[in-house]
Structure formats: C-alpha cells, structure tokens
N, C-alpha and C. Protein backbone atom coordinates (compact mmCIF):
# COMPACT_ATOMS: atom_id res chain seq x y z
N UNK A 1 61.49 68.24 -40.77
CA UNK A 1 61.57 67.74 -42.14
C UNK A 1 60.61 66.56 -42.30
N UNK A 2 60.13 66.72 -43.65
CA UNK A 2 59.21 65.82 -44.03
C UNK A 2 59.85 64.34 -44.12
N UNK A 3 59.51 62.73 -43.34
CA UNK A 3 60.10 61.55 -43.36
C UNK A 3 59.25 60.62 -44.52
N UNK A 4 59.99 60.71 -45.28
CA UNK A 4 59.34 59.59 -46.30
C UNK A 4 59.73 58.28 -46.38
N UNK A 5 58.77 57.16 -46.35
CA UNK A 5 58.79 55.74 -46.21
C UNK A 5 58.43 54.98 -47.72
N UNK A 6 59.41 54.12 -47.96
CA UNK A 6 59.10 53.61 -49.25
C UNK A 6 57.94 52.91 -48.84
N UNK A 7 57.15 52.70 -49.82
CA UNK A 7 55.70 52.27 -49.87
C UNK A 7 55.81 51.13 -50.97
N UNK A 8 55.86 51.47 -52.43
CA UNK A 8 56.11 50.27 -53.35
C UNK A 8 56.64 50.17 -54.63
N UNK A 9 56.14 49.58 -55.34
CA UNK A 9 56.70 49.68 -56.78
C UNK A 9 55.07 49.18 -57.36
N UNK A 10 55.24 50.27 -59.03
CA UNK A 10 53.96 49.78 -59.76
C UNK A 10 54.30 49.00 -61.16
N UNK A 11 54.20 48.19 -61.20
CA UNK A 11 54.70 48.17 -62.95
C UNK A 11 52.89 47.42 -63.74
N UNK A 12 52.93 48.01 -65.08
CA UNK A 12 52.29 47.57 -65.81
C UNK A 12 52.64 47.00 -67.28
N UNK A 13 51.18 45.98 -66.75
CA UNK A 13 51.79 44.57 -67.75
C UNK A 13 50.60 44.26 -68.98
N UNK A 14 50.89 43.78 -69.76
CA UNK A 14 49.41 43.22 -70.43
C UNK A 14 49.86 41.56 -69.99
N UNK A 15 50.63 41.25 -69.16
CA UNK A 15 50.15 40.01 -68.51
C UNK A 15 50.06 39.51 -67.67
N UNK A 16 49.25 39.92 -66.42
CA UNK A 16 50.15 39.90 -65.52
C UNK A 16 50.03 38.23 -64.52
N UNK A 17 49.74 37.83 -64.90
CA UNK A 17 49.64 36.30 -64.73
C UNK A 17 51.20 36.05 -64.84
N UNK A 18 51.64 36.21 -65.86
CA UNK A 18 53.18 35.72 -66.50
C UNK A 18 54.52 36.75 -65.64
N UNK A 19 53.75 37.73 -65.49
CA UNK A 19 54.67 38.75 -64.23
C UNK A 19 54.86 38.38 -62.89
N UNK A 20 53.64 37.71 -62.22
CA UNK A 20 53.35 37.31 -60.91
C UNK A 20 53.93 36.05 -61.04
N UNK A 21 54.08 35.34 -62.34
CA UNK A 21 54.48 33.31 -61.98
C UNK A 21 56.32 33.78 -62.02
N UNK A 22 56.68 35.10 -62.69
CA UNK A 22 58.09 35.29 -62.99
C UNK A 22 58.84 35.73 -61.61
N UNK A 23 58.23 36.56 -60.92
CA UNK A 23 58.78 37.28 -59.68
C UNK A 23 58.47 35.66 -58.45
N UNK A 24 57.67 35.10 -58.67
CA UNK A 24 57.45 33.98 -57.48
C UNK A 24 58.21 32.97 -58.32
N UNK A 25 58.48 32.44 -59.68
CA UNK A 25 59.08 31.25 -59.54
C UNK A 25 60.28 31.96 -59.39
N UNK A 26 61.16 32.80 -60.31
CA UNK A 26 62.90 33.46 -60.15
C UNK A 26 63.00 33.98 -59.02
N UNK A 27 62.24 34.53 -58.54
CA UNK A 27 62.87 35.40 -57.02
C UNK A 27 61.96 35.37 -55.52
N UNK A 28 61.09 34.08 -55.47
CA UNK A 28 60.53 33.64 -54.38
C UNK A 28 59.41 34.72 -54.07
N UNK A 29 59.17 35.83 -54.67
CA UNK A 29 57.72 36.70 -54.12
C UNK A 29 56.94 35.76 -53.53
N UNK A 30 56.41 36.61 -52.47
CA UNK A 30 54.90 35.83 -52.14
C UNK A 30 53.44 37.01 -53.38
N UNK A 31 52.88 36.14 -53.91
CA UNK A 31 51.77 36.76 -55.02
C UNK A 31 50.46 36.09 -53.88
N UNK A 32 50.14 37.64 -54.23
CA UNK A 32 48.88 38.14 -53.55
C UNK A 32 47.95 38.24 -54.11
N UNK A 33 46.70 37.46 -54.12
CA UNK A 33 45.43 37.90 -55.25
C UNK A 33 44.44 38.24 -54.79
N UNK A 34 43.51 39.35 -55.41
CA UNK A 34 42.24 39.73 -54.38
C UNK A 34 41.69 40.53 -55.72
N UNK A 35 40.48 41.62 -55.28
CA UNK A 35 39.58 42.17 -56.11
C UNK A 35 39.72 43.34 -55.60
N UNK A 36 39.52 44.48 -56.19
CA UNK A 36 39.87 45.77 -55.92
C UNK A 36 38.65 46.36 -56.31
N UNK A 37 37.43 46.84 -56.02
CA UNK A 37 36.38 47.44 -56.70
C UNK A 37 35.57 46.07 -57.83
N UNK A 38 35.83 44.96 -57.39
CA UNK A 38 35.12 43.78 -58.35
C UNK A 38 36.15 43.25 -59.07
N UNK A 39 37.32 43.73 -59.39
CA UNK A 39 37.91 43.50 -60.80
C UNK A 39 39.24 43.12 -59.78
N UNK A 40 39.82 41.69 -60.61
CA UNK A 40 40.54 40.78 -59.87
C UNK A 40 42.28 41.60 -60.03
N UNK A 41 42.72 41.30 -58.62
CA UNK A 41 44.30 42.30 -58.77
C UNK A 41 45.36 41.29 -57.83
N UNK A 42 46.42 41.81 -58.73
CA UNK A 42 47.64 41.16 -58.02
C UNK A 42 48.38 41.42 -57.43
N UNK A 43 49.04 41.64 -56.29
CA UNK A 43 50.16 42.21 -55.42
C UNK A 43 51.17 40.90 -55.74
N UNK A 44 52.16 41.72 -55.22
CA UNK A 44 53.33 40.47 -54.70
C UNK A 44 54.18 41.66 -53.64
N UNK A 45 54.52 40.60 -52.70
CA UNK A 45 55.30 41.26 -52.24
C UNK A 45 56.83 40.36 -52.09
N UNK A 46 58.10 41.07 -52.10
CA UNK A 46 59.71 40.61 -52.75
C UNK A 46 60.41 41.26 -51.73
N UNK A 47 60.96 40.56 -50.60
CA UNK A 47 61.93 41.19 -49.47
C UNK A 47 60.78 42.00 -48.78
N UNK A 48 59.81 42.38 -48.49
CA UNK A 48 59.10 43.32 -48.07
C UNK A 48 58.67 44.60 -48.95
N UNK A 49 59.01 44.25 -49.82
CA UNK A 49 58.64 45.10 -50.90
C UNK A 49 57.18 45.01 -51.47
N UNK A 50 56.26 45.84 -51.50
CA UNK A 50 55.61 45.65 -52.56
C UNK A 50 55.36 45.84 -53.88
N UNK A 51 54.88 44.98 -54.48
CA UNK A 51 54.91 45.66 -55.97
C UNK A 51 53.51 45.33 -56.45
N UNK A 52 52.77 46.56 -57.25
CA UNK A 52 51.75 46.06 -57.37
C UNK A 52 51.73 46.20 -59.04
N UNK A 53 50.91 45.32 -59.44
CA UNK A 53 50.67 44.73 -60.79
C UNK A 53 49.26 44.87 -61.45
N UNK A 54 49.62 46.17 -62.68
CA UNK A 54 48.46 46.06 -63.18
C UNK A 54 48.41 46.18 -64.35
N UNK A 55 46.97 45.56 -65.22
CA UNK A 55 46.73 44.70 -65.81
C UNK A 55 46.46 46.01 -66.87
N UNK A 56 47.13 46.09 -67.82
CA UNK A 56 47.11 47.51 -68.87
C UNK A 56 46.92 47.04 -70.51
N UNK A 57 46.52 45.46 -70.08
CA UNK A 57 45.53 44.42 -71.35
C UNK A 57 45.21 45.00 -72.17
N UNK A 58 43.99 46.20 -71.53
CA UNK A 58 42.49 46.29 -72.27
C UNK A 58 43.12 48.19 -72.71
N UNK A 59 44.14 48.27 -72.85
CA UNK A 59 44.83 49.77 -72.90
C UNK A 59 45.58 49.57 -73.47
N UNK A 60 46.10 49.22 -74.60
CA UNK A 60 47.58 49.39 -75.63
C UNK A 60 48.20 50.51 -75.51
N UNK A 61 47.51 51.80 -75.43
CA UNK A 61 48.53 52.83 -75.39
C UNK A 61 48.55 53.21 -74.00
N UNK A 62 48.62 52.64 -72.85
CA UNK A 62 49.33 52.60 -71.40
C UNK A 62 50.70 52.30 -71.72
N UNK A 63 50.97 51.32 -72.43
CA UNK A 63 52.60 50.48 -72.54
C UNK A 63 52.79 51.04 -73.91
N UNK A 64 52.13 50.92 -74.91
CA UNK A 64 52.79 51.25 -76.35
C UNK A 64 52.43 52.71 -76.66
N UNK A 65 53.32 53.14 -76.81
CA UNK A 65 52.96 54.51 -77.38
C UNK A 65 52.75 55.42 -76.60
N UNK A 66 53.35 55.07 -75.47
CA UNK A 66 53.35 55.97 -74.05
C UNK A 66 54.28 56.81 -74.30
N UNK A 67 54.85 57.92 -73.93
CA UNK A 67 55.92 58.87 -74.03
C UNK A 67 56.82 58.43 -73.28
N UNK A 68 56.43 58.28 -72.00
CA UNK A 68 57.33 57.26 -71.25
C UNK A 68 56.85 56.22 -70.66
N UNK A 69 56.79 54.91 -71.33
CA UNK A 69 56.11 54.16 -70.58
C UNK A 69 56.43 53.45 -69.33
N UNK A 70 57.66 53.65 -68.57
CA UNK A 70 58.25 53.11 -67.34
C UNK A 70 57.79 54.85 -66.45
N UNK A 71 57.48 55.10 -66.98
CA UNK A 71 57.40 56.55 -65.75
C UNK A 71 58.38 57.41 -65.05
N UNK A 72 59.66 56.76 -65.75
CA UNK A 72 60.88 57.25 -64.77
C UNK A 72 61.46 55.46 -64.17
N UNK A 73 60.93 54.78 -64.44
CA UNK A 73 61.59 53.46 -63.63
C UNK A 73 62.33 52.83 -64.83
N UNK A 74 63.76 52.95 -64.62
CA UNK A 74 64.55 52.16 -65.14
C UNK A 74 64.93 50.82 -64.58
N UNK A 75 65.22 50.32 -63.41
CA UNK A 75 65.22 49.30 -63.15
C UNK A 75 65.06 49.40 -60.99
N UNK A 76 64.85 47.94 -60.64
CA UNK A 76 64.85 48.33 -59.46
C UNK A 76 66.39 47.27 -58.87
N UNK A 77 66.69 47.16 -57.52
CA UNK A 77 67.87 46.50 -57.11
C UNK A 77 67.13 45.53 -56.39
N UNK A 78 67.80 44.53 -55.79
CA UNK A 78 67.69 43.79 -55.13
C UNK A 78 69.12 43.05 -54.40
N UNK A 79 69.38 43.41 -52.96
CA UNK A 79 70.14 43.33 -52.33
C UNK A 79 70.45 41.75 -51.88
N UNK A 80 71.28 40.65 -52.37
CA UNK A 80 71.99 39.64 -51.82
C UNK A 80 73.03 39.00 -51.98
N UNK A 81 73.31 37.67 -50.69
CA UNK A 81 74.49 37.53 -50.37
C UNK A 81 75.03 36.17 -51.38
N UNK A 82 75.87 36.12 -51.80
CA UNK A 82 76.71 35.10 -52.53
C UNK A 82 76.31 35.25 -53.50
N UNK A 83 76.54 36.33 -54.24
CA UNK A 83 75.84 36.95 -55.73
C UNK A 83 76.33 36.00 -56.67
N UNK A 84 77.27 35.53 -57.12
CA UNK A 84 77.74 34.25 -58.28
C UNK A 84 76.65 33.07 -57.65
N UNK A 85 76.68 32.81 -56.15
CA UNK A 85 75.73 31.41 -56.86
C UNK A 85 74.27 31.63 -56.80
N UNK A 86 73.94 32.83 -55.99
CA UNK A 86 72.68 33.49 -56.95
C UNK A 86 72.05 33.58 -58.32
N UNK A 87 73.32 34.02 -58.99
CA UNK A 87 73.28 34.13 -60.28
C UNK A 87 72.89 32.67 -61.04
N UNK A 88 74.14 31.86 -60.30
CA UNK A 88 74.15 30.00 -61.28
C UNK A 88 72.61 29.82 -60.98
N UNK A 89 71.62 30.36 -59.95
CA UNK A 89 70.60 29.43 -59.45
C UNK A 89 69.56 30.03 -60.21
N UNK A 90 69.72 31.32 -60.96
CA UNK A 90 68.36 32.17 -61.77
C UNK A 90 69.29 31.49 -63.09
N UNK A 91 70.71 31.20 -63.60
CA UNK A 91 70.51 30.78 -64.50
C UNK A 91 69.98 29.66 -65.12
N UNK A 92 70.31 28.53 -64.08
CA UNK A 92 69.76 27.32 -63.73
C UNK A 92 67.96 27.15 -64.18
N UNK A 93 67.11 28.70 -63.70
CA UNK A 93 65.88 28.38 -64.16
C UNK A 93 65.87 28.99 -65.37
N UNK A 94 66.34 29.39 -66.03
CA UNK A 94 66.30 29.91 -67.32
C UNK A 94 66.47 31.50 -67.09
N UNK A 95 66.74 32.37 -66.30
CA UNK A 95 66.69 33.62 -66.41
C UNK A 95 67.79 34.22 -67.51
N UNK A 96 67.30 35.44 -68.25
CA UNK A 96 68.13 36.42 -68.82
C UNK A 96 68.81 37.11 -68.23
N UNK A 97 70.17 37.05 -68.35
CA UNK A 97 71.09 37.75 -67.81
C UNK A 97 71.03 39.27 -69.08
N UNK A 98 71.10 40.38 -68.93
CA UNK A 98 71.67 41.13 -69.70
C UNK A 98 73.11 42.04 -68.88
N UNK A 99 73.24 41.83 -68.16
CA UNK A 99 74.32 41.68 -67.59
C UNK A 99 75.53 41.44 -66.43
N UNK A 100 76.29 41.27 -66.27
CA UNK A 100 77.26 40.34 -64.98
C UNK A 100 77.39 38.93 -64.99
N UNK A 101 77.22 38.71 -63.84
CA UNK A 101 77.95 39.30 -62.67
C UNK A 101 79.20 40.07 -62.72
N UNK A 102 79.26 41.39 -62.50
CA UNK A 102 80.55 41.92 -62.57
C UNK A 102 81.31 42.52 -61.34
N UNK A 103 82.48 42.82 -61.09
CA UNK A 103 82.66 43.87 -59.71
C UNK A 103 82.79 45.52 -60.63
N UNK A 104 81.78 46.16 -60.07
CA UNK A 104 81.96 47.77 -60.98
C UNK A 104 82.67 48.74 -59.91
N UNK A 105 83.36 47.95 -58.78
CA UNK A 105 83.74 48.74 -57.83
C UNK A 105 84.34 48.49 -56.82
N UNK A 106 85.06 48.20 -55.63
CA UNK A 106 85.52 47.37 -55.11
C UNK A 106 84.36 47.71 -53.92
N UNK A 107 83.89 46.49 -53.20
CA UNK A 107 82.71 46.51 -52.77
C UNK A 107 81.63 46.44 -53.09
N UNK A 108 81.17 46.15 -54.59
CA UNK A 108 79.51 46.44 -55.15
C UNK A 108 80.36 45.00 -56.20
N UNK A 109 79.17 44.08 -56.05
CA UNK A 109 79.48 43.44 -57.60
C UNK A 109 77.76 43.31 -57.49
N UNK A 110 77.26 43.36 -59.36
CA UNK A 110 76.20 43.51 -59.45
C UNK A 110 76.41 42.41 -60.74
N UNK A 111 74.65 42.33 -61.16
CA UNK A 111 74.25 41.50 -62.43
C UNK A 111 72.84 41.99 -63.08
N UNK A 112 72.09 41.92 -63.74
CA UNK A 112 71.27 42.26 -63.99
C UNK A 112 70.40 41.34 -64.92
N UNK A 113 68.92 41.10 -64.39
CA UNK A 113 68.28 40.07 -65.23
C UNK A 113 67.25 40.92 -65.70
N UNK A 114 66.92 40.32 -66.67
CA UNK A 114 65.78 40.50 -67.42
C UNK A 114 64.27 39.91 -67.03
N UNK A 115 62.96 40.57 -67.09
CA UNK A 115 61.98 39.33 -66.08
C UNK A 115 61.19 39.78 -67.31
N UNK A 116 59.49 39.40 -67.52
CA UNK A 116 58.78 40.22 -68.31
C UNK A 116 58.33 41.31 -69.45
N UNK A 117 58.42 41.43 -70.05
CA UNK A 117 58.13 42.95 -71.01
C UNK A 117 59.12 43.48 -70.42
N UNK A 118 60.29 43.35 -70.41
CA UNK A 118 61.59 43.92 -70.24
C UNK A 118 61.53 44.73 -69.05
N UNK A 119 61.28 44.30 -68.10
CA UNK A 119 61.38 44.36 -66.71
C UNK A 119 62.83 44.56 -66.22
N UNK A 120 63.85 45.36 -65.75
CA UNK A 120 65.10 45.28 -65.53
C UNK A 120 65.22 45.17 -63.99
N UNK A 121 65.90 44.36 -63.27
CA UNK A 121 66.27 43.49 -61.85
C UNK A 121 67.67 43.98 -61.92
N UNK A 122 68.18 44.41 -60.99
CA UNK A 122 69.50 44.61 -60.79
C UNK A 122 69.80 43.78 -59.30
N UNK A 123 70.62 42.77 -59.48
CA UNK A 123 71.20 42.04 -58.02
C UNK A 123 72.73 42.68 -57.74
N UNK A 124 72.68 42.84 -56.24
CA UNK A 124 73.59 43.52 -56.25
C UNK A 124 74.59 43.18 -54.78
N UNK A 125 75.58 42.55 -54.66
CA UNK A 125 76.01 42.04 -53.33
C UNK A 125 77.01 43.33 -52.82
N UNK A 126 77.72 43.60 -51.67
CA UNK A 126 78.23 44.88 -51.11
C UNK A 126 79.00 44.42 -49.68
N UNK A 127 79.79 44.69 -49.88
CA UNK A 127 80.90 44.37 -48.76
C UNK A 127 82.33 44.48 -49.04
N UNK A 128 83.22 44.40 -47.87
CA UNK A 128 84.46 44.75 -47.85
C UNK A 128 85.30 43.21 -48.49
N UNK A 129 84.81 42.30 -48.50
CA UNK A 129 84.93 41.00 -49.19
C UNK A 129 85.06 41.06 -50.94
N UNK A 130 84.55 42.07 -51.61
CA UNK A 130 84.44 42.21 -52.50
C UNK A 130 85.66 43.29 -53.51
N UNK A 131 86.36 42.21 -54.10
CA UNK A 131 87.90 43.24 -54.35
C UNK A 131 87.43 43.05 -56.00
C-alpha cells in the first residue's frame, strides 16, 4: 500500500504580509522568506507544519469569484495542552474567537479562531481529563 506523508498546507491571500505577522504573532510560526523564480515568497512553518503562502494580489478572481475558493479547506486543527488558558492568551492579543472553548465530547474540548480573510484555526485539547 501506497504511504502518504503530510507535506503542507497552501492558503491564498491578497496579503500576505498580514497572514505571515498573524500566524507568528497569535500562534508563534517561524516565517520563512526567500524568492522562488525572482519573485519574493513566504513559508511559515507552525508545529512542523508547513504552510505556504501565496500572494493572489495581482488575481482577484483566485479568491473572489472562485467556485471554490478554499479548494476543499475548511479549516485546519491545531493540537494543545491547557486549551482555556490558551484561549485567555490569543484572547489577550486580540484574536477572534468564532467559537468555544467548548467540550463537544468527553475527551475533545475545542475553540476556534478566526486569523486573516477568514482563515478558520480550530484548537483542540484531548484526553481522559476532559469530562
């Protein structure tokens, strides 16, 4: 059987300056900058994740007027521990909650922020601690 390895995440932005300062100031990314063929590009990488970021400025109908403009990506997760004072510390910098912290399960309590051009973050803590 074929073994598949996650590789990354793509999202496109018309800003991505304001995408890269959002993922490194709210959620500590390290942002990566370099040139790809001349033309300046941004990585970040989040837990080992990468995500790469591109710049869909000079393209209005990449994001507007796309049929689907997430491609299938509704939101991604992000796995950690002491999810409430997680939460106080993204609210603390101003983050959008659109929703939680809640328990949807015994074992899963999740929250969900808002980052960018409606970027959806799902935090999500998991354990037998969780009633």
């Amino acid at each position: 059987m074929t073994e598949y390895i996650f590789d990354h995440i793509h999202l496109f932005t018309r800003e991505p300056e304001v995408m890269a300062e959002y993922f490194e100031s709210m959620l500590g990314a390290e942002v990566i900058r370099s040139a790809s063929g001349g033309q300046p590009r941004i990585d970040l990488n989040l837990g080992g994740v990468n995500i790469f970021v591109l710049d869909v400025s000079g393209n209005p109908t990449a994001v507007e007027g796309a049929a689907h403009p997430h491609r299938g990506l509704d939101h991604f997760g992000l796995s950690v521990k002491e999810i409430d004072k997680v939460c106080d510390a993204l609210k603390a910098k101003g983050a959008n909650f659109t929703r939680g912290p809640e328990t949807i399960r015994p074992g899963t309590r999740i929250a969900f922020i808002e980052g960018p051009e409606g970027v959806s973050i799902e935090l999500l803590e998991r354990g037998p601690h969780i009633t």
